[in-house]
PDB file of N, CA and C in Angstrom:
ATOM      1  N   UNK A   1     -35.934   7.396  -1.117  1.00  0.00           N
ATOM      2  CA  UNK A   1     -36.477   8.739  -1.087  1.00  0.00           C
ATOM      3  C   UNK A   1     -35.491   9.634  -0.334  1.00  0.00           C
ATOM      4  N   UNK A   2     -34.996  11.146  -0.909  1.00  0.00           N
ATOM      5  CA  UNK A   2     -33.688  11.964  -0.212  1.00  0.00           C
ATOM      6  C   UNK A   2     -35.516  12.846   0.590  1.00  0.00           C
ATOM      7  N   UNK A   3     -34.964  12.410   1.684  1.00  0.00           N
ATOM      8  CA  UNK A   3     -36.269  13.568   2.528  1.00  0.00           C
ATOM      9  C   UNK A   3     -34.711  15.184   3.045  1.00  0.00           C
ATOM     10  N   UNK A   4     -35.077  15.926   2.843  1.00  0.00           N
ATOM     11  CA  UNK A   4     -34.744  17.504   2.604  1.00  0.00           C
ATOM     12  C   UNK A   4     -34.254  17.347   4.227  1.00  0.00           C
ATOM     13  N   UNK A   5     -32.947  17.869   4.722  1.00  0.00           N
ATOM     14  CA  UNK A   5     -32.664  17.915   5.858  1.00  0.00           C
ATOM     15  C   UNK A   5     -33.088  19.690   6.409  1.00  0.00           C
ATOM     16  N   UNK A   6     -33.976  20.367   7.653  1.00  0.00           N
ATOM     17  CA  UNK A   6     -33.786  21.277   8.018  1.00  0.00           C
ATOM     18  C   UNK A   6     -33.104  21.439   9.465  1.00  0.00           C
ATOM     19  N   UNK A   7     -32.736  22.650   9.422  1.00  0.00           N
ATOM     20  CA  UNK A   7     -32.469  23.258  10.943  1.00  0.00           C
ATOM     21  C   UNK A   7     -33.437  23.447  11.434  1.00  0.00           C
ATOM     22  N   UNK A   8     -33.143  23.074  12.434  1.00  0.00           N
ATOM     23  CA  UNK A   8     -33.903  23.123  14.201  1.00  0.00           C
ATOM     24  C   UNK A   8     -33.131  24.026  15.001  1.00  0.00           C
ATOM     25  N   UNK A   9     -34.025  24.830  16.013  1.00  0.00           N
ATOM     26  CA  UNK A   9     -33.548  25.006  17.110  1.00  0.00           C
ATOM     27  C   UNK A   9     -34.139  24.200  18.498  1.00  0.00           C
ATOM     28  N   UNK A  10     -33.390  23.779  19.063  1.00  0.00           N
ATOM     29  CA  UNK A  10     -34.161  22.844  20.170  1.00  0.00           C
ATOM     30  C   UNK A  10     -34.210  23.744  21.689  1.00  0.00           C
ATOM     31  N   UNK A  11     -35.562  23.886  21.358  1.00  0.00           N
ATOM     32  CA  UNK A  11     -35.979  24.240  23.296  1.00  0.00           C
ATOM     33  C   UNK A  11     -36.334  23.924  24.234  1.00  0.00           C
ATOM     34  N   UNK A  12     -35.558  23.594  25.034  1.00  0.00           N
ATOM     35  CA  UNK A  12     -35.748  22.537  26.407  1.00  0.00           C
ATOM     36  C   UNK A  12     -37.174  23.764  26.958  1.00  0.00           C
ATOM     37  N   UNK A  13     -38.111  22.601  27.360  1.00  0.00           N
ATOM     38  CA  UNK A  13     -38.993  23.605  28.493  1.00  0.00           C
ATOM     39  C   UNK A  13     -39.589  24.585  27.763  1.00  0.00           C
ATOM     40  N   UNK A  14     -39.888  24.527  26.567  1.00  0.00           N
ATOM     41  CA  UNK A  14     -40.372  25.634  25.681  1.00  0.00           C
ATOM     42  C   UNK A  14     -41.355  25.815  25.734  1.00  0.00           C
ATOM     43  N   UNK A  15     -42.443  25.102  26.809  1.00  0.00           N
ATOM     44  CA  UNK A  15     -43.996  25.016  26.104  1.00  0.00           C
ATOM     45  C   UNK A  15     -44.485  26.204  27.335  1.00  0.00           C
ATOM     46  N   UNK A  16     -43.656  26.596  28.138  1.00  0.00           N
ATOM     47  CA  UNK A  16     -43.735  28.024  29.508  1.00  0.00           C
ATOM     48  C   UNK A  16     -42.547  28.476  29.624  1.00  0.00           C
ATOM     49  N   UNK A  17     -42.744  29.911  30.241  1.00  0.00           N
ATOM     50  CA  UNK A  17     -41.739  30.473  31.244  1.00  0.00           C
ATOM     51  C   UNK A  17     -40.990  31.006  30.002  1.00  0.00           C
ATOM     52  N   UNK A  18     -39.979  31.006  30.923  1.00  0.00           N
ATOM     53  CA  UNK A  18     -38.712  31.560  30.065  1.00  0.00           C
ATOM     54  C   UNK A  18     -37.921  30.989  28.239  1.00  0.00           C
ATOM     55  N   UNK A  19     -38.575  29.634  28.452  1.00  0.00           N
ATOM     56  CA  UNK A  19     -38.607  28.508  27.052  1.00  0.00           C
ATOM     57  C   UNK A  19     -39.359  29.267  26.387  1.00  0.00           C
ATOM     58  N   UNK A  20     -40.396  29.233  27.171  1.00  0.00           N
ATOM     59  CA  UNK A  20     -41.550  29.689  25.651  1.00  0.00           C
ATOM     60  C   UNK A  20     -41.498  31.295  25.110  1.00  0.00           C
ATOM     61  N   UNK A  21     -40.789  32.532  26.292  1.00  0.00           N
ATOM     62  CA  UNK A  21     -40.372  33.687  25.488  1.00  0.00           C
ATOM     63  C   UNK A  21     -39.250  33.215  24.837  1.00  0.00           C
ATOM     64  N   UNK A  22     -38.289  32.354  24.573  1.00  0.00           N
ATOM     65  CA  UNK A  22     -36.892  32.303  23.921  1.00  0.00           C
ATOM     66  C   UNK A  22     -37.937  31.554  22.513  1.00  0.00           C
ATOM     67  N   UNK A  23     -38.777  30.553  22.780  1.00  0.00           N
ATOM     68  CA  UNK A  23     -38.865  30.127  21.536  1.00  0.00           C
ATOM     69  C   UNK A  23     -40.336  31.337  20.803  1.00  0.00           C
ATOM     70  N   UNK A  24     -40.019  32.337  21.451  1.00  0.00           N
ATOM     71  CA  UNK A  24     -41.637  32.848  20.655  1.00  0.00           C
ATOM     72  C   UNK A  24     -40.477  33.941  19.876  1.00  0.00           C
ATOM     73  N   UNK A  25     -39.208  34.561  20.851  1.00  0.00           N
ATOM     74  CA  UNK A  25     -38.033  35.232  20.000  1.00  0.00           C
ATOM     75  C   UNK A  25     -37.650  34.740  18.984  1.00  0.00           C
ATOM     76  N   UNK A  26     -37.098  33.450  18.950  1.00  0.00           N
ATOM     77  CA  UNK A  26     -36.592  32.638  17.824  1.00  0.00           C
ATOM     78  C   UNK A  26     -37.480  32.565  16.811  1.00  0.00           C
ATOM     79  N   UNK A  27     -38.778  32.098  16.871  1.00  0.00           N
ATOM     80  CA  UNK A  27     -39.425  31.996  15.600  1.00  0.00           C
ATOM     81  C   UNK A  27     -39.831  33.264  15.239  1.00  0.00           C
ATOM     82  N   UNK A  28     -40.055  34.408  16.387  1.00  0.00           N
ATOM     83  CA  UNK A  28     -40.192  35.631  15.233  1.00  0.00           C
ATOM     84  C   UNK A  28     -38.782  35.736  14.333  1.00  0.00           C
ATOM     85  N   UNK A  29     -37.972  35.374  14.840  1.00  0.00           N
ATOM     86  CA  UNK A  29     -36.835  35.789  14.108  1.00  0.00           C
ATOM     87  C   UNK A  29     -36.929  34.715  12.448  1.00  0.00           C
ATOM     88  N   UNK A  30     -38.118  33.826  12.708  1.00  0.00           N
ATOM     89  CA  UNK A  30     -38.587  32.657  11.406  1.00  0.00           C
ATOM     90  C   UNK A  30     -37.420  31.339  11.259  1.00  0.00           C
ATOM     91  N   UNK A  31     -37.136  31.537  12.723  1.00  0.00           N
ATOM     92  CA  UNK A  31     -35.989  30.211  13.187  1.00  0.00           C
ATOM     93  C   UNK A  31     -37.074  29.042  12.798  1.00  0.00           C
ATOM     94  N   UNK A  32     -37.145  27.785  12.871  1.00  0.00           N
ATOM     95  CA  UNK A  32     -37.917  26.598  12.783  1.00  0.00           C
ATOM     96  C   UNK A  32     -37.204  26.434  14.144  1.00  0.00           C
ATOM     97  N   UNK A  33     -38.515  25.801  15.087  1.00  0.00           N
ATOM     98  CA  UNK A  33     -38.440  25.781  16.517  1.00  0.00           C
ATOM     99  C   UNK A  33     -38.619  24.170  16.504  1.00  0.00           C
ATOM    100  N   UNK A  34     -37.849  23.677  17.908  1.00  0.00           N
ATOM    101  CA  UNK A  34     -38.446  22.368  18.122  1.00  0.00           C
ATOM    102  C   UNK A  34     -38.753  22.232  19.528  1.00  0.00           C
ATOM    103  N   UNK A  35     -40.146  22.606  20.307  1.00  0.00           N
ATOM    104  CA  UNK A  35     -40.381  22.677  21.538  1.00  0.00           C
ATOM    105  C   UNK A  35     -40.368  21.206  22.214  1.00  0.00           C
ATOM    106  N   UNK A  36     -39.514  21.243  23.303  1.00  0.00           N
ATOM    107  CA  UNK A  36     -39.463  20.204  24.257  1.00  0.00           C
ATOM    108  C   UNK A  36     -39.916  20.088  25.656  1.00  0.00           C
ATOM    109  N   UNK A  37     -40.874  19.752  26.018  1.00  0.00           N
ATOM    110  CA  UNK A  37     -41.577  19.890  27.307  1.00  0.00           C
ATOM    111  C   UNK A  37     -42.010  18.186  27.918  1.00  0.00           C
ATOM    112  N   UNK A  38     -42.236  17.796  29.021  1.00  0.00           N
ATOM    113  CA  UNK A  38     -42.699  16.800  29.851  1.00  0.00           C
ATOM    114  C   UNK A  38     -44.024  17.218  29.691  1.00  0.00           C
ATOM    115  N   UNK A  39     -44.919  18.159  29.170  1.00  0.00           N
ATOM    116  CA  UNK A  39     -46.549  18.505  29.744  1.00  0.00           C
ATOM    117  C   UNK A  39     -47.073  18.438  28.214  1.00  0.00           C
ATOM    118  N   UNK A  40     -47.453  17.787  27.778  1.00  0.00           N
ATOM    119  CA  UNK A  40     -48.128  17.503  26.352  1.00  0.00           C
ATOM    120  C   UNK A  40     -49.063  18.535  26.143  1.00  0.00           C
ATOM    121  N   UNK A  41     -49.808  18.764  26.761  1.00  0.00           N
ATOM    122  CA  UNK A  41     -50.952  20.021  26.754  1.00  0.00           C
ATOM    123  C   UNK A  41     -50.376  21.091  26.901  1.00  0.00           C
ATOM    124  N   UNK A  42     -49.570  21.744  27.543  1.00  0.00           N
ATOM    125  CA  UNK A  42     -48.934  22.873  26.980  1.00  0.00           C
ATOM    126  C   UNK A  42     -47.818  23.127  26.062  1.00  0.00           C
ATOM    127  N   UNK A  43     -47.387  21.937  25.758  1.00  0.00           N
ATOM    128  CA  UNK A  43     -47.088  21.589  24.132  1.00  0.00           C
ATOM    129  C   UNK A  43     -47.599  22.246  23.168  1.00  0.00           C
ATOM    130  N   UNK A  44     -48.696  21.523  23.299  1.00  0.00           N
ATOM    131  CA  UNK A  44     -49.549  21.560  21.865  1.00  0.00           C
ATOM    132  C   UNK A  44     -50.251  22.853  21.908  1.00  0.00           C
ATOM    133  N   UNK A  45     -51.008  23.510  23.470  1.00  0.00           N
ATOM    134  CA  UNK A  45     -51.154  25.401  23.280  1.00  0.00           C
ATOM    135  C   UNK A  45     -49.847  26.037  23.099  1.00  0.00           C
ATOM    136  N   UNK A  46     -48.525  25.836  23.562  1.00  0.00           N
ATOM    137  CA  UNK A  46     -47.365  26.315  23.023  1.00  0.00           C
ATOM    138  C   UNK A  46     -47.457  26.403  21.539  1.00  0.00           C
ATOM    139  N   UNK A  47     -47.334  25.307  21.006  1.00  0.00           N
ATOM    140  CA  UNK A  47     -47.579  25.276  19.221  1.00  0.00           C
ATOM    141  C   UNK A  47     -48.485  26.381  18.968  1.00  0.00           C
ATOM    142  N   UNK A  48     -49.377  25.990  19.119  1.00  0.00           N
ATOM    143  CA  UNK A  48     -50.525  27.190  18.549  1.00  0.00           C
ATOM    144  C   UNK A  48     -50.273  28.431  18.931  1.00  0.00           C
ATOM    145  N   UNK A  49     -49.706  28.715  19.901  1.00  0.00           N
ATOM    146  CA  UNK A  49     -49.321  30.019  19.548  1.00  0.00           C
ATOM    147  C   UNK A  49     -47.956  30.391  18.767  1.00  0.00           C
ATOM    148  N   UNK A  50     -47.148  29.411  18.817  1.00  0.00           N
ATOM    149  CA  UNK A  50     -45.836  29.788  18.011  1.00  0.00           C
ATOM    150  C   UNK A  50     -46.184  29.855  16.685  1.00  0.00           C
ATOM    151  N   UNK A  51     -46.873  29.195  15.874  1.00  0.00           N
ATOM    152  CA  UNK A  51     -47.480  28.876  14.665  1.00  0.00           C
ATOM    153  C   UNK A  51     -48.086  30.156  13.988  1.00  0.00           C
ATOM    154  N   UNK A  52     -48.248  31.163  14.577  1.00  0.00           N
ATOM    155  CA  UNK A  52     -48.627  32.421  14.535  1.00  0.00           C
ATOM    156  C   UNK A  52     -47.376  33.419  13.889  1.00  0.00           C
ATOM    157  N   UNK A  53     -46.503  32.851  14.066  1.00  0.00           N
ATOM    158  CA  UNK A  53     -44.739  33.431  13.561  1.00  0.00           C
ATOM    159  C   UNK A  53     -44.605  32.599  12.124  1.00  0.00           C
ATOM    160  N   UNK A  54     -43.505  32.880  12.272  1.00  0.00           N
ATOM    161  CA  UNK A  54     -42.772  32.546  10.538  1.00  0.00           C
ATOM    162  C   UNK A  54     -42.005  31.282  10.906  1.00  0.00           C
ATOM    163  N   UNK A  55     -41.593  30.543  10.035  1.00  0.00           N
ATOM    164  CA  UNK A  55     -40.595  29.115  10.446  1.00  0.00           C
ATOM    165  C   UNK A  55     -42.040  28.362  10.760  1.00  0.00           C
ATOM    166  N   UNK A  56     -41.027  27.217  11.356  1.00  0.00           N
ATOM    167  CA  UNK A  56     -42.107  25.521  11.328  1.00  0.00           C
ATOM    168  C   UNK A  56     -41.789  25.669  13.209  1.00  0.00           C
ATOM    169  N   UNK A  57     -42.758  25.025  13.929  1.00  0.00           N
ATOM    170  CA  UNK A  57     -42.759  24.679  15.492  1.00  0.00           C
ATOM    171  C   UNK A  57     -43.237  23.357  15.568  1.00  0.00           C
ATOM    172  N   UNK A  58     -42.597  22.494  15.887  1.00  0.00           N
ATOM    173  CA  UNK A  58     -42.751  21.117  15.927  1.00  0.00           C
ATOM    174  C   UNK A  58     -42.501  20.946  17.564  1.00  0.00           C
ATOM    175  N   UNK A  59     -43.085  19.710  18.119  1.00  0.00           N
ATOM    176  CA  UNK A  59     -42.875  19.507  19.407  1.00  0.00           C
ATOM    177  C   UNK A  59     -42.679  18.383  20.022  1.00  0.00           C
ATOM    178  N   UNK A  60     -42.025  18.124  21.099  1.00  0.00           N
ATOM    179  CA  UNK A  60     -41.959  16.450  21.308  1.00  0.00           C
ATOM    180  C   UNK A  60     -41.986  16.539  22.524  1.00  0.00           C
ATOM    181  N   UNK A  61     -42.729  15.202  23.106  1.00  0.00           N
ATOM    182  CA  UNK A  61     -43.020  15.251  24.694  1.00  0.00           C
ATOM    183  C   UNK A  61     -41.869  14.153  25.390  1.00  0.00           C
ATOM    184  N   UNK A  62     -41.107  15.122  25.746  1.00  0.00           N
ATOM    185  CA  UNK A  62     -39.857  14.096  26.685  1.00  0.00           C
ATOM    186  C   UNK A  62     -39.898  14.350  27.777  1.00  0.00           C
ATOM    187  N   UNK A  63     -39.009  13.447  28.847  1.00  0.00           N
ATOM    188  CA  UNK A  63     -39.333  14.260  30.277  1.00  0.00           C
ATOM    189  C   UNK A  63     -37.218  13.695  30.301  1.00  0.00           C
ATOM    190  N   UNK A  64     -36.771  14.955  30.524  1.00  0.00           N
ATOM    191  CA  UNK A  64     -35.174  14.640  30.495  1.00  0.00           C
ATOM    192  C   UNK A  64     -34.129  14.070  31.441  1.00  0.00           C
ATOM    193  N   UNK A  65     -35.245  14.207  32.786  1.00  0.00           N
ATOM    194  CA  UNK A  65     -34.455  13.588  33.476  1.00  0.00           C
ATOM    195  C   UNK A  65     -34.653  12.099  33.587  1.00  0.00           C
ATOM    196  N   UNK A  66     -35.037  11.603  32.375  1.00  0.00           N
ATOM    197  CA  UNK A  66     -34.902  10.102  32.454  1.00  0.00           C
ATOM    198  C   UNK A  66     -34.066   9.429  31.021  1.00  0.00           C
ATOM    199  N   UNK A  67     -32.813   9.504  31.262  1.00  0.00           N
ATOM    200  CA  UNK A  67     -32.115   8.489  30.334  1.00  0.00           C
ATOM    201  C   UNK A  67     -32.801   8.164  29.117  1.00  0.00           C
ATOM    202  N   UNK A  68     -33.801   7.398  29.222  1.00  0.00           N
ATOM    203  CA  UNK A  68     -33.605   6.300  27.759  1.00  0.00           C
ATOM    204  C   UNK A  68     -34.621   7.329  27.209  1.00  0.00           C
ATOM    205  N   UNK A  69     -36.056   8.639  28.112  1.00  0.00           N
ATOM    206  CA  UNK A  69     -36.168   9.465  26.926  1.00  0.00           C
ATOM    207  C   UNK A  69     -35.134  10.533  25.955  1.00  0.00           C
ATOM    208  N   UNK A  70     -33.913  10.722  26.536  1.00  0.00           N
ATOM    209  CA  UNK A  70     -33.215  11.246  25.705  1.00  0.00           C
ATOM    210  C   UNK A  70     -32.696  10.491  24.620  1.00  0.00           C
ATOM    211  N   UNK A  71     -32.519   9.332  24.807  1.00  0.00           N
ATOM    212  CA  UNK A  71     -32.362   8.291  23.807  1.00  0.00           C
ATOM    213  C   UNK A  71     -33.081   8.176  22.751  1.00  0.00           C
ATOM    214  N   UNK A  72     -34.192   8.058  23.424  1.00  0.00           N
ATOM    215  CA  UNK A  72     -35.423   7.906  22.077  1.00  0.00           C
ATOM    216  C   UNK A  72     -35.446   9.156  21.341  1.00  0.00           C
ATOM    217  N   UNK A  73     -35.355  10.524  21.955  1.00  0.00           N
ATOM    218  CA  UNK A  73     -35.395  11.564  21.545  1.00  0.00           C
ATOM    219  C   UNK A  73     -34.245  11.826  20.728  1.00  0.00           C
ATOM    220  N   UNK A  74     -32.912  11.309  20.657  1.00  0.00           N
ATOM    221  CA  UNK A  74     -32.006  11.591  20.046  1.00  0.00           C
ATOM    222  C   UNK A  74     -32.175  10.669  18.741  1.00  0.00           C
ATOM    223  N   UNK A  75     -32.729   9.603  19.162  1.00  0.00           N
ATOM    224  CA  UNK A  75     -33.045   8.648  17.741  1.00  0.00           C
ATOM    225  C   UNK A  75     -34.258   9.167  16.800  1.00  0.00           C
ATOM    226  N   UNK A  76     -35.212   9.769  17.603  1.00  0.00           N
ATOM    227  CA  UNK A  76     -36.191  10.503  16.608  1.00  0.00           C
ATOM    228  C   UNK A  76     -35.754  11.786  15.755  1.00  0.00           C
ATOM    229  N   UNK A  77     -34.780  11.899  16.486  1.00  0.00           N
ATOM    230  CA  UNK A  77     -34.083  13.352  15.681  1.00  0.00           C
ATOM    231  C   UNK A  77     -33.012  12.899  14.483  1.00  0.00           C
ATOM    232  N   UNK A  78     -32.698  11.717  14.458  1.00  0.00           N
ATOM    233  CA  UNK A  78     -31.408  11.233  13.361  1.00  0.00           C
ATOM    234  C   UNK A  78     -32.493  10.725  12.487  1.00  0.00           C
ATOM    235  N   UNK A  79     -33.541   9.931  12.902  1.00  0.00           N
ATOM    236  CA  UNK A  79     -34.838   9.407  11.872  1.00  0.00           C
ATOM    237  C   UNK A  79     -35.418  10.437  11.141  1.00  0.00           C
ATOM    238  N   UNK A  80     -35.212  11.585  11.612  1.00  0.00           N
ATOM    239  CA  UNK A  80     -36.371  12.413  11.188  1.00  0.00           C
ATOM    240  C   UNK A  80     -35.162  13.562  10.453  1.00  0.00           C
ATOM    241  N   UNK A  81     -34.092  13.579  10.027  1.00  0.00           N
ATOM    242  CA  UNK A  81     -33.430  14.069   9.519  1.00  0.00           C
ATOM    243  C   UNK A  81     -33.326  15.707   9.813  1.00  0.00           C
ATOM    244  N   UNK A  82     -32.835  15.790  10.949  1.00  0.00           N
ATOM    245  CA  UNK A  82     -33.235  17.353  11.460  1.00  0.00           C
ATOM    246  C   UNK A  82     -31.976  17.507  12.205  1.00  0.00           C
ATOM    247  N   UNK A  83     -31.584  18.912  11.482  1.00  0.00           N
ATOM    248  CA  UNK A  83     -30.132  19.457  11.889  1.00  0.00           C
ATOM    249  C   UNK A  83     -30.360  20.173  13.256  1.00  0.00           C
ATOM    250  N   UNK A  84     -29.440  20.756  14.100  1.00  0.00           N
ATOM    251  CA  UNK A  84     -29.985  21.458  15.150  1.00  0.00           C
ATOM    252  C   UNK A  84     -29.016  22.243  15.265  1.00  0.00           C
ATOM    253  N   UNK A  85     -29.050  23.558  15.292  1.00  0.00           N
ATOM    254  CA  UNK A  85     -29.025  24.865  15.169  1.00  0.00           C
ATOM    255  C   UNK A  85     -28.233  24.787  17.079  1.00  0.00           C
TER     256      UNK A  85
END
């Protein structure tokens, strides 16, 4: 099966603060967002409000200052066929 490769933009810390105005800019702009946060619950209210814009907001719960989640996170991103912007 050819699964369709898209662009991503990846936002560290996106699910507050200063992340989440850069990724609420980007997807108005109908970027496809990929929010990255340690706090699962403001993840997933992050989503819901990005989802309100144009483009796709997908999210993944890593916490970065630990090694092997960037690992896993870099392997979910080659599995999942997603370019990054």
């Amino acid at each position: 099966m050819n699964i369709p490769t898209k662009n991503y933009t990846i936002i560290t810390g996106g699910s507050s603060g200063i992340g989440f105005e850069i990724a609420k800019i980007a997807a108005g702009e109908g970027k496809n967002i990929l929010l990255i946060s340690n706090d699962q619950d403001e993840l997933e209210t992050a989503q819901g409000k990005i989802n309100d814009f144009p483009g796709e907001c997908g999210i993944y719960f890593c916490d970065l200052s630990v090694s092997d989640e960037i690992h896993k996170f870099v392997d979910w991103i080659r599995s999942h066929h997603i370019e990054v912007d």
